[in-house]
N, C-alpha and C. Protein backbone atom coordinates (compact mmCIF):
# COMPACT_ATOMS: atom_id res chain seq x y z
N UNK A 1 -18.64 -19.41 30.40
CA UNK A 1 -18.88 -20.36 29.32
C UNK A 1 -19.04 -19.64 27.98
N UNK A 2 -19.98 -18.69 27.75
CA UNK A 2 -19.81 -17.88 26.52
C UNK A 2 -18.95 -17.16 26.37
N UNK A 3 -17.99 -16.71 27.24
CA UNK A 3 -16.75 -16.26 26.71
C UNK A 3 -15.87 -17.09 26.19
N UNK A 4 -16.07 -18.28 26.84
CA UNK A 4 -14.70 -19.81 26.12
C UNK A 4 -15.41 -19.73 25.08
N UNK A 5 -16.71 -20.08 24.43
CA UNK A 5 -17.41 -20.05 23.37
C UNK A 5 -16.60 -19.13 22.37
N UNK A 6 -17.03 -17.34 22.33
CA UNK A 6 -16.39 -16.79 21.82
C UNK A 6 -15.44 -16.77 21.49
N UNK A 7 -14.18 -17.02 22.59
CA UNK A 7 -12.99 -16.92 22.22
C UNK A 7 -12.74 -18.41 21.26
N UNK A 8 -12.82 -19.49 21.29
CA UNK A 8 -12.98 -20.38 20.61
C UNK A 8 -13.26 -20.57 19.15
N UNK A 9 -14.50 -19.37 18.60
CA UNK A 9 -15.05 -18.93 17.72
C UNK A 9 -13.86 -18.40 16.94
N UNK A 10 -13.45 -17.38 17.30
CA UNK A 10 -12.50 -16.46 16.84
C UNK A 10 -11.19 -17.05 16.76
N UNK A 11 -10.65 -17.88 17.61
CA UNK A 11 -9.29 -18.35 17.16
C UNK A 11 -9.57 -19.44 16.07
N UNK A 12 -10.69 -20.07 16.11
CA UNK A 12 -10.98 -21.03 14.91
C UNK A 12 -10.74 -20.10 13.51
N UNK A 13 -11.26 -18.84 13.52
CA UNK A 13 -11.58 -17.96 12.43
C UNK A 13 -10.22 -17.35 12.17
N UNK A 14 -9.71 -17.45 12.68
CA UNK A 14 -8.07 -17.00 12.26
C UNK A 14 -7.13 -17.56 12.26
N UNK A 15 -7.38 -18.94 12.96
CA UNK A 15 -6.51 -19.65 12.25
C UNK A 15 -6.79 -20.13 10.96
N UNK A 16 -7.77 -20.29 10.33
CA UNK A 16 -8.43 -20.37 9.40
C UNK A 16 -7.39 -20.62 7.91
N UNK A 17 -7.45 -21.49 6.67
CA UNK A 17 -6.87 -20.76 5.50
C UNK A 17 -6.94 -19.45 4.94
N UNK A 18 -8.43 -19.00 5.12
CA UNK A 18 -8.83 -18.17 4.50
C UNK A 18 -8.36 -16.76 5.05
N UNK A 19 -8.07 -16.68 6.08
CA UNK A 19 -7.62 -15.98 7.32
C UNK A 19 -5.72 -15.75 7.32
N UNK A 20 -5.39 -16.50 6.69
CA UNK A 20 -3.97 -16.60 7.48
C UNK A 20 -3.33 -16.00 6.45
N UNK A 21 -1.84 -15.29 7.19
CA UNK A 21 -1.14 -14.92 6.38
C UNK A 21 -0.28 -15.83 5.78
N UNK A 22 0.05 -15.51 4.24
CA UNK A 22 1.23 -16.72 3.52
C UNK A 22 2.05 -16.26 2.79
N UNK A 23 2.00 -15.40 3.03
CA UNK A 23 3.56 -14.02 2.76
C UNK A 23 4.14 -12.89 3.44
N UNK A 24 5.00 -12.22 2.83
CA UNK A 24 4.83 -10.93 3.40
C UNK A 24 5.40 -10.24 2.19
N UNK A 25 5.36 -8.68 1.95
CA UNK A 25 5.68 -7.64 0.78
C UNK A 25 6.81 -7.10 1.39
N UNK A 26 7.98 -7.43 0.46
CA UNK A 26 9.72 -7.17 0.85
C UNK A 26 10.16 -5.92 0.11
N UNK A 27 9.70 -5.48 -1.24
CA UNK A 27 9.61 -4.37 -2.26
C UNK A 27 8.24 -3.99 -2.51
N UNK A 28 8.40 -2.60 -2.26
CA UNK A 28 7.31 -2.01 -3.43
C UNK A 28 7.89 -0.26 -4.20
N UNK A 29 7.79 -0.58 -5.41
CA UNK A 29 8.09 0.92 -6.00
C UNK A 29 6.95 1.37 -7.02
N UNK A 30 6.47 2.34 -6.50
CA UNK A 30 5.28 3.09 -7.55
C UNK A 30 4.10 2.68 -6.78
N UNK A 31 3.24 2.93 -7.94
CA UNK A 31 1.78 2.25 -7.16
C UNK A 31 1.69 0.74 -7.09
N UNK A 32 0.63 0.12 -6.17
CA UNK A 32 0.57 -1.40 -5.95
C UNK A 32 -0.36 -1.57 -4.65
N UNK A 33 -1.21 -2.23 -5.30
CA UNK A 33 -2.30 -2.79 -4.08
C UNK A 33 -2.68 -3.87 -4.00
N UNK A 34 -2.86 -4.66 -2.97
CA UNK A 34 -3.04 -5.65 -2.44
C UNK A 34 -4.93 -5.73 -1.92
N UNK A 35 -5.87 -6.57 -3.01
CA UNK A 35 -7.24 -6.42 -3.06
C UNK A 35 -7.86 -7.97 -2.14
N UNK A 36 -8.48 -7.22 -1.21
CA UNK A 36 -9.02 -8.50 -0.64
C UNK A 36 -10.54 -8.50 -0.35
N UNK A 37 -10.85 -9.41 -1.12
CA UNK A 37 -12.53 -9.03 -0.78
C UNK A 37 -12.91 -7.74 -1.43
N UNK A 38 -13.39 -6.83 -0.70
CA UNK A 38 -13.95 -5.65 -1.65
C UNK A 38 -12.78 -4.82 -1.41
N UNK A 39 -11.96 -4.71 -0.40
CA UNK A 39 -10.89 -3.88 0.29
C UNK A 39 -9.67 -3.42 -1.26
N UNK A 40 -9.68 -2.63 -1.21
CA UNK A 40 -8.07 -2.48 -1.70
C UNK A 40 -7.04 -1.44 -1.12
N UNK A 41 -6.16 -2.59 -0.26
CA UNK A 41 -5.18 -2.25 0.34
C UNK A 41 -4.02 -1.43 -0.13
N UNK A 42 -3.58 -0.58 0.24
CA UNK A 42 -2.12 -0.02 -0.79
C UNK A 42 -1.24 -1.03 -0.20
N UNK A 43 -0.27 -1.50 -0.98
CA UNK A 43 0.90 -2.77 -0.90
C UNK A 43 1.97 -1.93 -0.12
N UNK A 44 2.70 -2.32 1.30
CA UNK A 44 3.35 -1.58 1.56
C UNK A 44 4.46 -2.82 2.17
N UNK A 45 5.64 -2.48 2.34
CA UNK A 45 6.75 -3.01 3.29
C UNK A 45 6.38 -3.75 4.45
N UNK A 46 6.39 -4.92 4.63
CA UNK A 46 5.73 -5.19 5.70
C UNK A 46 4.76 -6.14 5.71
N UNK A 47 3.50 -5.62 4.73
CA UNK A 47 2.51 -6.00 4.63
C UNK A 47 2.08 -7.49 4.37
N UNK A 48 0.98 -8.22 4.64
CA UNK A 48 0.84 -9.52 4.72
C UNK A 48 0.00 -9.85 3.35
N UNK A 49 -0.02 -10.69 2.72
CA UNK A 49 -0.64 -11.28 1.90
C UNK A 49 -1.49 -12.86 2.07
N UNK A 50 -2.47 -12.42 1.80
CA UNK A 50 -3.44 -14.06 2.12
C UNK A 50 -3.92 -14.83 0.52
N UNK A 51 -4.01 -16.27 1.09
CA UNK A 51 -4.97 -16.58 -0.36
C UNK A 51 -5.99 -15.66 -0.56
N UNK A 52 -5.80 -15.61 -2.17
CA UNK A 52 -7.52 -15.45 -2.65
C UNK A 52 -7.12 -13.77 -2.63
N UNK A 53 -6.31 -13.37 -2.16
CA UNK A 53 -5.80 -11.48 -2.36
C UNK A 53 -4.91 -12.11 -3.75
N UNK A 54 -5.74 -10.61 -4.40
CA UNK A 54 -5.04 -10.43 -5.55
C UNK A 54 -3.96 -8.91 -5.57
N UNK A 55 -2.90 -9.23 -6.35
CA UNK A 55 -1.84 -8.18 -6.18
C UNK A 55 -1.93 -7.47 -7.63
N UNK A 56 -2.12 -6.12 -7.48
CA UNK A 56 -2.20 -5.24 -8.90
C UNK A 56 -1.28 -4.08 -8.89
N UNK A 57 -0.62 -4.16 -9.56
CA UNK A 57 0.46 -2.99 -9.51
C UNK A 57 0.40 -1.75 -10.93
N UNK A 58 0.57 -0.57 -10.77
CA UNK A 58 0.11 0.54 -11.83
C UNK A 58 1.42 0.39 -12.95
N UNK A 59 1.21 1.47 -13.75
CA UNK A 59 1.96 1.51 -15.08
C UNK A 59 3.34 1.45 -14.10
N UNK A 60 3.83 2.20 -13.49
CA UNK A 60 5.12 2.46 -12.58
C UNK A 60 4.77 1.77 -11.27
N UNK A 61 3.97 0.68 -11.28
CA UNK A 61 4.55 -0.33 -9.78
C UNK A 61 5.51 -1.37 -9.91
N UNK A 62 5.69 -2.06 -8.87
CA UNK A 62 6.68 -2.98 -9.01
C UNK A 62 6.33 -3.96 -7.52
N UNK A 63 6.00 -5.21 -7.26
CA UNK A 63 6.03 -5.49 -6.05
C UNK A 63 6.82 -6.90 -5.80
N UNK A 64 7.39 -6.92 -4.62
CA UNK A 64 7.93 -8.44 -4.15
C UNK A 64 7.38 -8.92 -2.97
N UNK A 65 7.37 -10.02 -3.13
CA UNK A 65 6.85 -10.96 -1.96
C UNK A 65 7.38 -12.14 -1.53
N UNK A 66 7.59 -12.51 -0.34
CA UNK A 66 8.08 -13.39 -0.15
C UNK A 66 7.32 -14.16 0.83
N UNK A 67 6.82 -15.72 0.59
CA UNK A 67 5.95 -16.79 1.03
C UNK A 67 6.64 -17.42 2.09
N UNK A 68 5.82 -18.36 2.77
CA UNK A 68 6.24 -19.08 4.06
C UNK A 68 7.12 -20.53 3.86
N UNK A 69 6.77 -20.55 2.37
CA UNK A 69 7.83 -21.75 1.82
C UNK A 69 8.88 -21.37 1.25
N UNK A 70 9.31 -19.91 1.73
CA UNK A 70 10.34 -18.78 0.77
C UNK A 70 10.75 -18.97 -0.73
N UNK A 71 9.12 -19.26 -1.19
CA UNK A 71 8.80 -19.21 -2.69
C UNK A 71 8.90 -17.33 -3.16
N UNK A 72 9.51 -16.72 -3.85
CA UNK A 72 9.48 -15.47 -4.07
C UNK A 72 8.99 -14.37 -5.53
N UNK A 73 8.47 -13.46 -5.34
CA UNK A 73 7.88 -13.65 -6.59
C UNK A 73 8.06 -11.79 -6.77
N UNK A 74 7.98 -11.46 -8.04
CA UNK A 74 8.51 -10.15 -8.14
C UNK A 74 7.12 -9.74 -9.23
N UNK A 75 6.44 -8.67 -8.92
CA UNK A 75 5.20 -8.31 -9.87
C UNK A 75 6.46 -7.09 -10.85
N UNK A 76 5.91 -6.99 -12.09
CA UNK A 76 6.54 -5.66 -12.96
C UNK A 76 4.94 -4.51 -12.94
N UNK A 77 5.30 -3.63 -13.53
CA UNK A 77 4.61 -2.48 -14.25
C UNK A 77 3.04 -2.92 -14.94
N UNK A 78 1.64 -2.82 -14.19
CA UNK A 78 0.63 -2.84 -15.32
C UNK A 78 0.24 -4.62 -14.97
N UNK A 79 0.50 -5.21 -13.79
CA UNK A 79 0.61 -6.44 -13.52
C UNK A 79 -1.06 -6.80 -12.30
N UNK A 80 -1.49 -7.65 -12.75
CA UNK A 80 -3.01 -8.22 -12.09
C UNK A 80 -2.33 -9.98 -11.36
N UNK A 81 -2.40 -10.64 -10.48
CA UNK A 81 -1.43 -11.50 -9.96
C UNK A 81 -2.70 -12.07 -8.96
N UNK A 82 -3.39 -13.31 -9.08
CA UNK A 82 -4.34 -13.85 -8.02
C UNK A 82 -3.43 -14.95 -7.06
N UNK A 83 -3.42 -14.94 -5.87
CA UNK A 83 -2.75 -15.82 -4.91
C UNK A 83 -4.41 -16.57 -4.52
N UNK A 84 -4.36 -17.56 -6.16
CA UNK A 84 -5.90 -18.48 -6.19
C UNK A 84 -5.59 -19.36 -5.07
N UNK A 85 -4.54 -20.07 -4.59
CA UNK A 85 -4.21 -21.62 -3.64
C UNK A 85 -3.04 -21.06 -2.91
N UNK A 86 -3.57 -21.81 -1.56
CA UNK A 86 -1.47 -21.67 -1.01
C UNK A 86 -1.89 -22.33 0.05
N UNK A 87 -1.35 -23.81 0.13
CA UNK A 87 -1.09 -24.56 1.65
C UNK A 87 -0.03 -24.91 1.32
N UNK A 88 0.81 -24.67 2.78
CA UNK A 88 2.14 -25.08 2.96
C UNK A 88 1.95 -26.06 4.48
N UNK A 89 2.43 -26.90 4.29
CA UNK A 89 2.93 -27.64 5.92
C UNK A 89 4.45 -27.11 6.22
N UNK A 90 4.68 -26.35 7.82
CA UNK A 90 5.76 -26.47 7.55
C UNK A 90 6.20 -27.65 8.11
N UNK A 91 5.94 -28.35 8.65
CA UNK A 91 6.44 -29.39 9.40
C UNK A 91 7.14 -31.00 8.00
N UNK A 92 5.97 -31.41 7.06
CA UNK A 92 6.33 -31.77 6.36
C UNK A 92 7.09 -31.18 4.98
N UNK A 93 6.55 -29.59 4.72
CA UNK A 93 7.27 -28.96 3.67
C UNK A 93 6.37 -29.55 2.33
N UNK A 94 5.49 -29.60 2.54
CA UNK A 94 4.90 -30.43 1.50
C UNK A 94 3.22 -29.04 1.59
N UNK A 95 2.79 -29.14 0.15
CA UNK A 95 1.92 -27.90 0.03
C UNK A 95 0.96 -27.81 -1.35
N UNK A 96 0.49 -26.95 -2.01
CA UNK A 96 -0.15 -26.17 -3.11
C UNK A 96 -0.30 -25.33 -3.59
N UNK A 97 0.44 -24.69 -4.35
CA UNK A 97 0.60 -23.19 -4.67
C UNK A 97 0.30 -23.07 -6.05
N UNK A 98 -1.41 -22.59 -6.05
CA UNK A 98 -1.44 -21.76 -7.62
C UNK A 98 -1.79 -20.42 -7.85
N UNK A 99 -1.12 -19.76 -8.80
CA UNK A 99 -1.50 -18.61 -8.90
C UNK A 99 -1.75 -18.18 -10.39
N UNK A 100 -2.82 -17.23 -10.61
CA UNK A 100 -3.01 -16.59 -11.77
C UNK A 100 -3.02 -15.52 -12.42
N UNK A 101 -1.68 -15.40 -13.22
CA UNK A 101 -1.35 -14.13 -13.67
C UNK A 101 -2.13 -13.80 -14.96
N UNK A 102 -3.39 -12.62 -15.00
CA UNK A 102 -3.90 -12.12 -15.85
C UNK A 102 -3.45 -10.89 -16.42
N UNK A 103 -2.37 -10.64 -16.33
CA UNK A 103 -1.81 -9.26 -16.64
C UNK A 103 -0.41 -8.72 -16.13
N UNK A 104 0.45 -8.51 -16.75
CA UNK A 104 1.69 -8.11 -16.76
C UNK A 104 2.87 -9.01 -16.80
N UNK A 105 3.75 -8.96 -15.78
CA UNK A 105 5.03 -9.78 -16.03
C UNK A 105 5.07 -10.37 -14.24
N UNK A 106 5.86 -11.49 -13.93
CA UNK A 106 5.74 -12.24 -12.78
C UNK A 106 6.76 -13.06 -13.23
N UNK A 107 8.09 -12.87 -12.07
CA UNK A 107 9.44 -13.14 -12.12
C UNK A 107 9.27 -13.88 -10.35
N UNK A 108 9.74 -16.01 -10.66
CA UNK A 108 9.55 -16.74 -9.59
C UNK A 108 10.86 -17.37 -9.51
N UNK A 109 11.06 -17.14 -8.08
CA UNK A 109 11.89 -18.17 -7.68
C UNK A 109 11.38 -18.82 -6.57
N UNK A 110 11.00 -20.32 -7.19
CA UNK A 110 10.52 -21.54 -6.10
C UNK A 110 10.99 -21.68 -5.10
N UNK A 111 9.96 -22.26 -3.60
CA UNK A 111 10.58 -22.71 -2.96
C UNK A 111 10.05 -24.12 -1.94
N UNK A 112 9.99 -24.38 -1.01
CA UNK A 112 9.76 -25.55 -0.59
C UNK A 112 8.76 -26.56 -1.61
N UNK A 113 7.58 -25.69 -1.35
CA UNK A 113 6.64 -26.36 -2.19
C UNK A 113 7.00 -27.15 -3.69
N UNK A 114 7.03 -26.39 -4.71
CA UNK A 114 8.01 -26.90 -5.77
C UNK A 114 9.20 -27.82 -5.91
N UNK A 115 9.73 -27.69 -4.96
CA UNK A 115 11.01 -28.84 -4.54
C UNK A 115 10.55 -29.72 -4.08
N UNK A 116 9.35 -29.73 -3.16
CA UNK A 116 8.67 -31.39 -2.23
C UNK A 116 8.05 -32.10 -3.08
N UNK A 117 7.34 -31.91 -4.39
CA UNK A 117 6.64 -32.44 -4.80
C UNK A 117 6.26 -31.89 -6.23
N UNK A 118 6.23 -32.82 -7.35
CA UNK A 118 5.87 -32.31 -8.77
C UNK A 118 4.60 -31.87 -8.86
N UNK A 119 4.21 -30.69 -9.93
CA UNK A 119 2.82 -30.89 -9.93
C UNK A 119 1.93 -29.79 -8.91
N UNK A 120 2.99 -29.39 -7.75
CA UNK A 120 2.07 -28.85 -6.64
C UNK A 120 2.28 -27.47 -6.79
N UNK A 121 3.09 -26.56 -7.69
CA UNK A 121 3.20 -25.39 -7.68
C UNK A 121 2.86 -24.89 -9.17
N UNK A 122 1.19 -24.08 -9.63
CA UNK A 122 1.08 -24.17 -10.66
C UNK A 122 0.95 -22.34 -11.02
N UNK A 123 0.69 -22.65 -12.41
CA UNK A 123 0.86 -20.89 -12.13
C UNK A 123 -0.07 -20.72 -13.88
N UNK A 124 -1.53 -19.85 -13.65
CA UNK A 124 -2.52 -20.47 -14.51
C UNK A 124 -2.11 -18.81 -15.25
N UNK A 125 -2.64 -17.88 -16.49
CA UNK A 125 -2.66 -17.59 -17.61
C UNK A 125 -3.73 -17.89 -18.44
N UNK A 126 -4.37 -16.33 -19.16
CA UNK A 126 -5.37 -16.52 -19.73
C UNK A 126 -5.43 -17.58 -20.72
N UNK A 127 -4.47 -17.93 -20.99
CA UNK A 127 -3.93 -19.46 -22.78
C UNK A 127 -3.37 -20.26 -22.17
N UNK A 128 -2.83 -20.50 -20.67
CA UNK A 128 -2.22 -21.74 -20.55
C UNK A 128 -2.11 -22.28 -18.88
N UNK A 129 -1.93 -23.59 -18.60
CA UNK A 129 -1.44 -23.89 -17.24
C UNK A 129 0.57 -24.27 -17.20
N UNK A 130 1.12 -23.66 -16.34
CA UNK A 130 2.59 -23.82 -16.40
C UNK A 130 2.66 -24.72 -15.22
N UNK A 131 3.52 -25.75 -14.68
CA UNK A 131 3.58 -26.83 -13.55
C UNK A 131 5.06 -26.05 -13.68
N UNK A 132 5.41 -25.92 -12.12
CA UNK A 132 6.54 -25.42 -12.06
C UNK A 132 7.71 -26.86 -11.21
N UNK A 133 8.27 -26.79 -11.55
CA UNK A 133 9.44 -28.05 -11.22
C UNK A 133 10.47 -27.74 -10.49
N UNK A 134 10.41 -26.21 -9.51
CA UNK A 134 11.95 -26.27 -8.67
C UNK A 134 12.25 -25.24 -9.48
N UNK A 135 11.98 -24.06 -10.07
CA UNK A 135 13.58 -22.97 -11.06
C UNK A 135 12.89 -21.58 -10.93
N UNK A 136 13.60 -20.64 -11.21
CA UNK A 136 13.58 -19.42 -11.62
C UNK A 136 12.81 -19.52 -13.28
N UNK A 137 11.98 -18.59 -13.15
CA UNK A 137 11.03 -18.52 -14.24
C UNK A 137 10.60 -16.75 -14.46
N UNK A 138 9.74 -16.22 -15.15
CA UNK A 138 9.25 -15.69 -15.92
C UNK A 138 7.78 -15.74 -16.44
N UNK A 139 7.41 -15.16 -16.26
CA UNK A 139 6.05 -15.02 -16.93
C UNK A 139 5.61 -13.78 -17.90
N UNK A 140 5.35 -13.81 -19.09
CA UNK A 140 4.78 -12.22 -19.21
C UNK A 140 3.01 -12.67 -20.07
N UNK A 141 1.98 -11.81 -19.62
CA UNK A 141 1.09 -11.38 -19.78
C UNK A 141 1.01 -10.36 -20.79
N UNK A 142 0.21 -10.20 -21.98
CA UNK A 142 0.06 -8.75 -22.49
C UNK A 142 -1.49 -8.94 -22.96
């Protein structure tokens, strides 16, 4: 019985939002880390990205990522990037994706989320909120 307990415990905790992965890192050149909680991860090939991890890349980093709604997003050089929201259904394709770029440049190409629904893919900036509508975009920070 306390082992069903436990195990119960723990798959609750990972399946979790807070827990789950909602990307993965397709590029990285230079420095780039992936900060979760107190952790800072070096960003590598492979690697998973969760809400609430923020992505920071050095004077010579560069990172890409690609989401479970194959929303894709490219960090430049000197770049701070918060993955603040991210629910995706895949079943309906319907979701919430905001993120906040405090620093550098952030090159998007939308995907499910942005296409299912107006409004649901936002992308925040120390001066402004952007609602993204479905496109290839741009961001720069200085």
């Amino acid at each position: 019985m306390r082992r069903l307990l436990v195990f119960a415990l723990l798959a609750t905790i990972a399946s979790s939002p807070a827990f789950a992965e909602i990307g993965r890192i397709k590029r990285v050149m230079g420095a780039a880390v992936v900060e979760r909680g107190t952790a800072r991860l070096p960003a590598t090939v492979g690697g998973t990205v969760e809400q609430g991890d923020v992505v920071a890349t050095g004077k010579d980093g560069r990172v890409s990522i690609t989401f479970s709604d194959n929303t894709r997003f490219s960090a430049g050089p000197g770049s701070r990037i918060a993955l603040s929201e991210y629910r995706f259904d895949d079943t309906t394709r319907k979701g919430a994706f905001v993120t906040r770029v405090d620093r550098g440049s952030l090159a998007i190409v939308s995907g499910q989320i942005a296409h299912e629904s107006r409004d649901a893919m936002k992308v925040r900036t120390p001066t402004s909120l952007l609602g993204v509508r479905g496109t290839r975009f741009v961001v720069n920070v200085r």
